[in-house]
Every structure is written in structure tokens, then in C-alpha cells.
Protein backbone atom coordinates (compact mmCIF):
# COMPACT_ATOMS: atom_id res chain seq x y z
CA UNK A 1 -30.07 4.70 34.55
CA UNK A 2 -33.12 6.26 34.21
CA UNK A 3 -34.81 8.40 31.27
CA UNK A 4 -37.16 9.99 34.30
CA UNK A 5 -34.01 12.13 35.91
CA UNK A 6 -34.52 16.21 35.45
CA UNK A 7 -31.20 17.99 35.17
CA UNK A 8 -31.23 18.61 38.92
CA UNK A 9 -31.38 15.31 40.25
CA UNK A 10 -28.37 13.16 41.54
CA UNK A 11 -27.06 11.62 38.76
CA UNK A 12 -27.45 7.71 37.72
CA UNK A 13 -24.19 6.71 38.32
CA UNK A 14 -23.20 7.08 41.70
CA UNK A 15 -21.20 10.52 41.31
CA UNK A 16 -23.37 12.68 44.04
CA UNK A 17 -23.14 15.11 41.31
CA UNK A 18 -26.38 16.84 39.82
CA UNK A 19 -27.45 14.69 36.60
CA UNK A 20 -26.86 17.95 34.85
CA UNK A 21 -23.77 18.43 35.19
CA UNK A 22 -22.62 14.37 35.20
CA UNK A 23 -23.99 12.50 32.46
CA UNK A 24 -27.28 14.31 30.88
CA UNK A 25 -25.21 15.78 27.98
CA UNK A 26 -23.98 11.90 26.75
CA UNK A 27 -27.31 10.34 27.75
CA UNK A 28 -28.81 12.88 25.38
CA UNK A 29 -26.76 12.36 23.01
CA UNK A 30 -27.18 8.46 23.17
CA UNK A 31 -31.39 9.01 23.04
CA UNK A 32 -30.74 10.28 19.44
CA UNK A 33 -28.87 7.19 18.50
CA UNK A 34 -25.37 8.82 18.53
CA UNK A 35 -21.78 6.96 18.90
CA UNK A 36 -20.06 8.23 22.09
CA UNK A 37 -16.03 6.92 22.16
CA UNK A 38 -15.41 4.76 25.39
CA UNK A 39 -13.07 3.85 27.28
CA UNK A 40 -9.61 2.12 25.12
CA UNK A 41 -7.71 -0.12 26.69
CA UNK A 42 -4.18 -0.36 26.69
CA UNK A 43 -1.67 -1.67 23.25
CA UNK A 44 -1.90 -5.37 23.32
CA UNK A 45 1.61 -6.71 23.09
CA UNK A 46 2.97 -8.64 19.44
CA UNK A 47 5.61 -11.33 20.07
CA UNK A 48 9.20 -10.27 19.21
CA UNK A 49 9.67 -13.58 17.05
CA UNK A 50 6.77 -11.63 14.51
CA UNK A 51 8.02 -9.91 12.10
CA UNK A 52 7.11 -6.05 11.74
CA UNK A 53 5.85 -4.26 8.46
CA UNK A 54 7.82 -1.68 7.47
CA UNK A 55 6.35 1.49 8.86
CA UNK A 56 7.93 0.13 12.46
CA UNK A 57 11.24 -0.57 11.14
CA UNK A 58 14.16 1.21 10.72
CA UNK A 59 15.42 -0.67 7.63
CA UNK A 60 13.31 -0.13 4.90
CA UNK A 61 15.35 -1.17 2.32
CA UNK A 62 13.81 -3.93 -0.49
CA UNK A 63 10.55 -1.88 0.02
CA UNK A 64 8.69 0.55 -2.59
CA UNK A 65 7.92 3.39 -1.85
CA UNK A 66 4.47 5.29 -2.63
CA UNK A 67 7.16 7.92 -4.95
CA UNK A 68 8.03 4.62 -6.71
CA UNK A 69 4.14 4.08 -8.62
CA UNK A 70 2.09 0.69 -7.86
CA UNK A 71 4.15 -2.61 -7.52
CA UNK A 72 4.05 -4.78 -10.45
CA UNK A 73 4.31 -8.46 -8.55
CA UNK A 74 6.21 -11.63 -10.20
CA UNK A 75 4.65 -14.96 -9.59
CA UNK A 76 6.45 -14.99 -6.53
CA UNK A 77 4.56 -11.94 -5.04
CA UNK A 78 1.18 -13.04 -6.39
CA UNK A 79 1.14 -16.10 -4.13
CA UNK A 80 2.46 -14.40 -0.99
CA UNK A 81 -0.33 -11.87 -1.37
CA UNK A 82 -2.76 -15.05 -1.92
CA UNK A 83 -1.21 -16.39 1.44
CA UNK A 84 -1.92 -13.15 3.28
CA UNK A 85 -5.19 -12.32 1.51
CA UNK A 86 -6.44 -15.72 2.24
CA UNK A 87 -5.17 -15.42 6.03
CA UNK A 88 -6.74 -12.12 6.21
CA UNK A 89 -10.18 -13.29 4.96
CA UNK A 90 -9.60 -15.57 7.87
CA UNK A 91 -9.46 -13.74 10.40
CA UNK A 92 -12.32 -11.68 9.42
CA UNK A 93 -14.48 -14.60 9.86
CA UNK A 94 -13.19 -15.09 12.79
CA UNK A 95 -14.03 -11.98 14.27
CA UNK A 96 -17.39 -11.83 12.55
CA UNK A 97 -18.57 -14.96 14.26
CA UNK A 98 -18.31 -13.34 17.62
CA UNK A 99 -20.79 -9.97 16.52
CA UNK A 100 -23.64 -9.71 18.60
CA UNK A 101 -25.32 -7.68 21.39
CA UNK A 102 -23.38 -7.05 24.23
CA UNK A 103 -19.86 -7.94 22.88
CA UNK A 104 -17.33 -4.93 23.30
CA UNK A 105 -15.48 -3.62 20.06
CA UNK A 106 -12.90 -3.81 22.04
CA UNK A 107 -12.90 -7.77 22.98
CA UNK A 108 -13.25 -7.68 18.88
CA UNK A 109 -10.16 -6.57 18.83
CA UNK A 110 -8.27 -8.93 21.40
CA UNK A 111 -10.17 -11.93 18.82
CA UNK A 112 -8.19 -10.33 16.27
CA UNK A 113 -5.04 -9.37 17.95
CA UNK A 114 -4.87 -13.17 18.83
CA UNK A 115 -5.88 -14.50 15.49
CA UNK A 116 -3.15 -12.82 13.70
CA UNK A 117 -0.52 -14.01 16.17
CA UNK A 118 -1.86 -17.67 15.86
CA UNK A 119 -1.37 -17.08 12.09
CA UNK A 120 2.40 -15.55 12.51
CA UNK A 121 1.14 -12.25 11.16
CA UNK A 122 1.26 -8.71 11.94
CA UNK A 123 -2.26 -6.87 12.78
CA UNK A 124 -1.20 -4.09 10.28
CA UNK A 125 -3.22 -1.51 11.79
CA UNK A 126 -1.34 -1.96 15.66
CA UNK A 127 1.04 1.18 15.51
CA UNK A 128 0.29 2.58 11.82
CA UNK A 129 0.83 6.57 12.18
CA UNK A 130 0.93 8.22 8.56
CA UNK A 131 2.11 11.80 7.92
CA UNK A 132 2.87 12.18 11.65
CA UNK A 133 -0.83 10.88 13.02
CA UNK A 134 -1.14 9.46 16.71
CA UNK A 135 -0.40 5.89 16.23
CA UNK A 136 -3.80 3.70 15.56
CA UNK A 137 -3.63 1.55 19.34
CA UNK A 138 -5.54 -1.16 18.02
CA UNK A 139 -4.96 -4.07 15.81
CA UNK A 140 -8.82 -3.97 13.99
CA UNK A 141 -10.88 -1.05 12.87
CA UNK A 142 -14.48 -1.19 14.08
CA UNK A 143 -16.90 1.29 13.05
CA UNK A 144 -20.25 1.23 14.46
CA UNK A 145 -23.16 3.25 13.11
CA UNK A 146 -22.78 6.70 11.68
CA UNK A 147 -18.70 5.83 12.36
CA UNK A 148 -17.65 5.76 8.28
CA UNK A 149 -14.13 3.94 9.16
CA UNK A 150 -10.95 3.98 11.50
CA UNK A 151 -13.21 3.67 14.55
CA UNK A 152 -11.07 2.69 17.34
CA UNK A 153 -12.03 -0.67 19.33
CA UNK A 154 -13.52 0.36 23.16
CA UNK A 155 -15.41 -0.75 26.19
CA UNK A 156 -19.00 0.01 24.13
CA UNK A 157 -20.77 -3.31 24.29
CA UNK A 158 -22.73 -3.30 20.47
CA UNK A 159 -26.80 -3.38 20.90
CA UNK A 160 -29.38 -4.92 19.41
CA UNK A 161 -29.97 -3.06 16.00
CA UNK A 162 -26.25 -1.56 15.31
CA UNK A 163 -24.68 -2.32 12.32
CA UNK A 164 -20.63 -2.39 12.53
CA UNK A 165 -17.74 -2.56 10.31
CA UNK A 166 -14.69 -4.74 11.17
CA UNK A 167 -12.15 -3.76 9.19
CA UNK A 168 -9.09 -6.50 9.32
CA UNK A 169 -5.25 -5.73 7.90
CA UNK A 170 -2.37 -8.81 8.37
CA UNK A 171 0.84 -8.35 7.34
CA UNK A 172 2.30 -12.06 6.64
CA UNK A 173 5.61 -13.17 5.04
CA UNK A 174 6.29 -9.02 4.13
CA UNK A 175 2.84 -8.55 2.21
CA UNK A 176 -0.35 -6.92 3.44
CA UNK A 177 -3.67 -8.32 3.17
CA UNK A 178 -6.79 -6.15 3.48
CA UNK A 179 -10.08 -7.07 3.73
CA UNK A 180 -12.86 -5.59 5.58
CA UNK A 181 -17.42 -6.51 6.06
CA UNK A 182 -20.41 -4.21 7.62
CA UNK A 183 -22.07 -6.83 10.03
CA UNK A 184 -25.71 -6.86 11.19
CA UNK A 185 -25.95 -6.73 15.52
CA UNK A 186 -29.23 -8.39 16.19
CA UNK A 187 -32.16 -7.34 14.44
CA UNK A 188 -31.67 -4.03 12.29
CA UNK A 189 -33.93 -1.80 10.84
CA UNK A 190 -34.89 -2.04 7.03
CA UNK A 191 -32.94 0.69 6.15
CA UNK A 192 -29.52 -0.59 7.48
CA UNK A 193 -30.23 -3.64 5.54
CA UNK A 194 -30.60 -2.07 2.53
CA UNK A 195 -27.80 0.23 3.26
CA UNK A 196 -25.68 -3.04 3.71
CA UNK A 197 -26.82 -4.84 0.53
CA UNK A 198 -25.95 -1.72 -1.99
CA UNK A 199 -22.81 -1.17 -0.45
CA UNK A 200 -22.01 -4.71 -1.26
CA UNK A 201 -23.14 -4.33 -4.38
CA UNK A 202 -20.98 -1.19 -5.19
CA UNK A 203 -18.15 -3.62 -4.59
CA UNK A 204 -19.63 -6.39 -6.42
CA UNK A 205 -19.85 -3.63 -9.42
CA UNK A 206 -16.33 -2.13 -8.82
CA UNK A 207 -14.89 -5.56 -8.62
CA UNK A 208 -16.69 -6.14 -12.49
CA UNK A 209 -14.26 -3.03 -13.88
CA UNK A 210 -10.90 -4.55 -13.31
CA UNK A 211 -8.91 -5.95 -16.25
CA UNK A 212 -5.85 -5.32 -17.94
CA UNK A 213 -6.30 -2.48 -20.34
CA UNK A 214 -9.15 -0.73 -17.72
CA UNK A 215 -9.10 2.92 -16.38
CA UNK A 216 -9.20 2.65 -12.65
CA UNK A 217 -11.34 5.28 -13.13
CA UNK A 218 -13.80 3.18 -13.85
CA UNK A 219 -14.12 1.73 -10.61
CA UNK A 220 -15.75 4.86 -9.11
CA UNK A 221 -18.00 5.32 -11.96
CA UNK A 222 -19.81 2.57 -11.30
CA UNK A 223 -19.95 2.41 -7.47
CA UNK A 224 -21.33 5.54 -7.65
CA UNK A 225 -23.82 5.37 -10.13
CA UNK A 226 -25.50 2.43 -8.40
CA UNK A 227 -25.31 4.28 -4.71
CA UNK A 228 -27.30 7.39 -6.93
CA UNK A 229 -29.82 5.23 -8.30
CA UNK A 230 -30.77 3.63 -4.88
CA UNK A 231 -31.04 7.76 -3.35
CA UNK A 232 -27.39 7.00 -1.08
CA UNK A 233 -24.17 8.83 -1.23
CA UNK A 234 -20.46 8.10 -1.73
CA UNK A 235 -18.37 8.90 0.72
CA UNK A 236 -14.89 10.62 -1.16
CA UNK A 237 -12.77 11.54 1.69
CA UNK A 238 -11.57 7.48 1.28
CA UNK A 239 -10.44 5.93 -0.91
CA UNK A 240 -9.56 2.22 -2.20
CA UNK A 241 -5.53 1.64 -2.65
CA UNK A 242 -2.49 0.08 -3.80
CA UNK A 243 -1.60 -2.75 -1.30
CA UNK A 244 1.65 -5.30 -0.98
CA UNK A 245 4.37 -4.59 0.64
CA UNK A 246 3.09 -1.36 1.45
CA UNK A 247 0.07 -0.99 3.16
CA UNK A 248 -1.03 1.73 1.50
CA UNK A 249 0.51 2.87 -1.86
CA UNK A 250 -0.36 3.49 -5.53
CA UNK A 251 -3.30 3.36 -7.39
CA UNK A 252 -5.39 5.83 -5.69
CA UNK A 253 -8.71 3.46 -5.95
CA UNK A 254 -11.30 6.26 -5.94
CA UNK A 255 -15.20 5.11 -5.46
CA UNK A 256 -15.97 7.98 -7.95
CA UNK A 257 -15.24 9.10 -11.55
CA UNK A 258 -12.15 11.67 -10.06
CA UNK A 259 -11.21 12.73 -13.31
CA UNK A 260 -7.50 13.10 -12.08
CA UNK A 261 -7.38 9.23 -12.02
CA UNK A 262 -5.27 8.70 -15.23
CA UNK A 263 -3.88 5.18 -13.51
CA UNK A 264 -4.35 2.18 -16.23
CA UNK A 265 -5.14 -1.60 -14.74
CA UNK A 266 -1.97 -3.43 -15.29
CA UNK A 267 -1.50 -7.84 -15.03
CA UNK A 268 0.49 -8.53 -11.28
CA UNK A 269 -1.43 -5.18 -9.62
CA UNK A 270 -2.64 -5.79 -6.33
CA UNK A 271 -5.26 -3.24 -4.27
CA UNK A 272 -8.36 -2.70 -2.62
CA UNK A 273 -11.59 -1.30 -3.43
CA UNK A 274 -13.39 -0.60 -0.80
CA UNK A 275 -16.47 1.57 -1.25
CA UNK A 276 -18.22 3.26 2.12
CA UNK A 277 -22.13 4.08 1.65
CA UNK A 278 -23.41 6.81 3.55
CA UNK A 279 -27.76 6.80 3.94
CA UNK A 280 -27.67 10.83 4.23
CA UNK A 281 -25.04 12.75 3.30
CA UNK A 282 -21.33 11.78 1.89
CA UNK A 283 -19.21 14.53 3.87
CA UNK A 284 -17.47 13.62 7.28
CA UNK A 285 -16.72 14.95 10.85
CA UNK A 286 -13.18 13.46 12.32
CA UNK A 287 -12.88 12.96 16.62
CA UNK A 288 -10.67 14.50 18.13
CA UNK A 289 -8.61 11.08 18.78
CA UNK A 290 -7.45 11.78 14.96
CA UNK A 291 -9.21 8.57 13.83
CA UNK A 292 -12.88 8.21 14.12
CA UNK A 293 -14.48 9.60 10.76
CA UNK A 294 -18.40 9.64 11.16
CA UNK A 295 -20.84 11.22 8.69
CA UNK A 296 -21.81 14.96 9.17
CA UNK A 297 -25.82 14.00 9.65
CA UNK A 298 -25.05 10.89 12.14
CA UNK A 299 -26.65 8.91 9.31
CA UNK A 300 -25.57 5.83 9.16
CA UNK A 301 -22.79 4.61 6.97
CA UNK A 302 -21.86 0.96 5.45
CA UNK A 303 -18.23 -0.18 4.10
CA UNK A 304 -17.10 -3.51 2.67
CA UNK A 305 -13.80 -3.76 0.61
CA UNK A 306 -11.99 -6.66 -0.94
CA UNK A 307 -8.07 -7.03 -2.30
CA UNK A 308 -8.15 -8.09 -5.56
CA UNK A 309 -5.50 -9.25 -7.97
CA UNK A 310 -5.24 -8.03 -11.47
CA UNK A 311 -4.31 -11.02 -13.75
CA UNK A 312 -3.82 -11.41 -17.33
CA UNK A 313 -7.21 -11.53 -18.17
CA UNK A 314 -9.40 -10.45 -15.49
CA UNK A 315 -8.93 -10.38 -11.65
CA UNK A 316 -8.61 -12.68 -8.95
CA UNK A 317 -10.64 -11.35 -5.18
CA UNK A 318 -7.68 -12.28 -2.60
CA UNK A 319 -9.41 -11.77 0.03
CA UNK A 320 -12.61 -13.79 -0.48
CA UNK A 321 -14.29 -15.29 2.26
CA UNK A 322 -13.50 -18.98 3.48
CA UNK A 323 -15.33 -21.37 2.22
């Protein structure tokens, strides 16, 4: 391809079509830095011998439901959601060690796919479809750029300079994990990094609130007074949430102070926080695949989130990364 064709010329790619009416509208928008969706391959299969989470059974007896409030877990259930948590964090890893230019989201996503097999997990995401959405196809999130969350693993190859969120879900022994990291692609531009760093630290922060006895509210206070003081926004159309043998559920973990967030931290409750950063504005713009949530101003947009445990006198981080 070249940036020297005028509208009327034969197109870069072979077509015989004028460039005008071939592939001048997506190479513009590309020349302003812009995500473009690619090409998704087909569902990767999951082994009948692993077992499915809920949401793809028919028998859903034994689990709570979101009507029910946030699960309160026994000892029992806080070390299966250590198992998974820790499992998760692995994979993760995994898949982080394998960012860098040229790499498809979408071969990303077969490292994952495969990692959660080897573990004799679920990817939770592979098949998730709430309120009556198009099934997610994939079995990892990956969110490159100005893409806030849900992006959906494709033939893109990531370039020098992107930053990209791999956001990982495993459903092990009937308990969801959930863990999720923005990653540097090469060498970014000062303004990424900084994006990354406060976004970690709004977790950090959130992370500091939990206790038994402590207003979830909280949480959202103080991720977003740190993203004010360093001139970023808070993305609210997400939100953190309950997460155990659902994989989403109560408390709504909002990364503001919602002042309809009456929830009270509670020893044995398990979910995420999981703040997204935005560099421009906070509001959103959804794809028309249902999924893809990127910011209104194509600014880019950072996300890191962590399951964390509640104990009886502090909190445990599940999900932490290998050591």
C-alpha cells in the first residue's frame, strides 16, 4: 500500500477497483490512528470432558442467582476461588509473554484457548451471551487502543506503539476467576505510559478500600479521585462485580462514588475491581458486533482489574500475578 494513491487510482490491493471506492475510506481511517475490526475466525472447539459454567447448561441448580445478593463463600469456596484465581493469573502471563508487534489478537486468543484447556478450565468468555447478546466467539477479550473492553480477538497483527488489554476469565472446579492487564506493544508514546501507570494505580487505590465493615462505595471514590487529579476520566458504563460461581453477579463494583451503592464489604466476598482509564473523554461508542466498546474521542483507554477476596480483616488479591 501506498499513502501516494488519489481516490481515482486502482486500488492497493489487487481489486481493479478505483482506490476510492476499495479501501481509501479504512486507510483513512487507519492514518488517524483508528481501530478497524478484522477478520474473526471461527469458535475454537472446548473438549467435552471440560466442564461448562453455568450460562451453557441447562441445569442450573446449586447456583446463585444475581436475584439471590453476593455469595458469602465457606472455607471451602475461598480456596476453589484461590485455585481458579491463581490459574487465571496464569494464564494471563501466559498470554502476555507473547505481546509484541506483529502478533494477531487473534493467535492471543488460540494461546489462551489452549492454556485454559491444559489447565482443565473453561475460557469463561467462549459463548457468554447476557440479556439475549450475540454470544462473545472468543475465549479472551483484547482491546487495543481507543477499544475500552470486550474487543473481540481478529486477524489485526498489533504495531509498534499500541497498547492492548488482555482480559482473561477461567472457570475451574465451578468458580470463575477474573483477572485482566493493559500491555505495552513495542515502544509507546509517553502518554500511553502514563495512561497505563494511573490506571494501575486506581486499582492499587481501590484494592486499599476493601475490608469488612467498608462501603463498596468507596472503591469508586478513590479511583476516581486519583484519575481527576492526573487530568483522565473514568469510564462508568463498566463496572467491577461480584464473581464465583457466577461470572458476573452482586456487588455492583462501581469505579465512582454512585451514590446508589448502599452494598457493605462483608468476610468470604469475592469480586473484581477493575477500573478502565480513558486519556479524553469517559463516554463510549459500541460496534455494531454488540461487543467492542471504544471511547467517543478515539482517545485511548487503559484497564487492569484484579479478583480480590474479602477476609476477616482485610483482603486477599486472587488473582495476583505468578511469582
Amino acid at each position: 500500500m501506498t499513502n501516494k494513491l488519489h481516490s481515482n487510482d486502482v486500488c492497493w490491493c489487487g481489486s481493479g477497483r478505483k482506490y476510492k471506492r476499495c479501501h481509501k475510506k479504512p486507510d483513512d481511517i487507519r492514518a488517524v490512528g483508528r481501530v478497524l475490526p478484522g477478520r474473526v475466525s471461527p469458535v475454537r472447539p472446548v473438549p467435552d470432558s471440560i466442564p461448562r459454567p453455568p450460562y451453557l447448561q441447562d441445569d442450573r441448580q446449586g447456583v446463585p442467582s444475581s436475584r439471590d445478593g453476593y455469595e458469602i463463600h465457606d472455607a471451602a469456596g475461598r480456596d476453589r476461588m484461590r485455585v481458579v484465581g491463581r490459574a487465571a493469573a496464569e494464564v494471563l502471563a501466559e498470554a502476555a509473554a507473547h505481546v509484541a508487534p506483529g502478533v494477531t489478537t487473534d493467535e492471543i486468543d488460540a494461546i489462551v484457548h489452549q492454556a485454559c484447556i491444559a489447565r482443565r478450565g473453561y475460557p469463561s468468555p467462549l459463548g457468554y451471551a447476557p440479556s439475549g447478546a450475540t454470544p462473545y466467539p472468543k475465549s479472551v477479550c483484547t482491546s487495543v487502543n481507543e477499544v475500552i473492553c470486550h474487543g473481540i480477538p481478529d486477524d489485526r497483527p498489533l504495531e509498534d506503539g499500541d497498547i492492548v488489554n488482555l482480559d482473561v476469565t477461567l472457570f475451574l472446579e465451578g468458580y470463575h476467576g477474573d483477572t485482566n492487564a493493559t500491555f505495552a506493544v513495542g515502544s509507546v508514546d509517553a502518554a500511553s505510559t502514563a495512561l497505563m501507570r494511573v490506571t494501575r494505580e486506581c486499582l492499587d487505590l481501590g484494592i486499599d478500600q476493601v475490608r469488612p465493615g467498608a462501603p463498596v462505595r468507596a472503591i469508586g471514590q478513590a479511583i476516581q479521585d486519583h484519575a481527576h487529579q492526573q487530568g483522565m476520566s473514568v469510564v462508568r458504563a463498566f463496572v467491577g462485580h461480584g464473581v464465583g460461581r457466577q461470572f458476573h453477579a452482586a456487588p455492583t463494583v462501581f469505579h465512582y462514588p454512585e451514590p446508589r451503592s448502599t452494598d457493605v464489604m462483608e468476610p468470604g466476598m469475592t469480586f473484581t475491581i477493575e477500573p478502565m482509564i480513558a486519556l479524553g473523554t469517559g463516554q463510549h461508542l459500541l460496534w455494531p458486533d454488540g461487543w467492542t466498546a471504544v471511547t467517543a474521542d478515539q482517545k485511548r483507554t487503559a484497564q487492569y482489574e484484579h479478583t480480590l477476596l474479602v477476609t476477616d480483616d482485610g483482603v486477599e488479591v486472587l488473582t495476583a500475578a505468578p511469582a
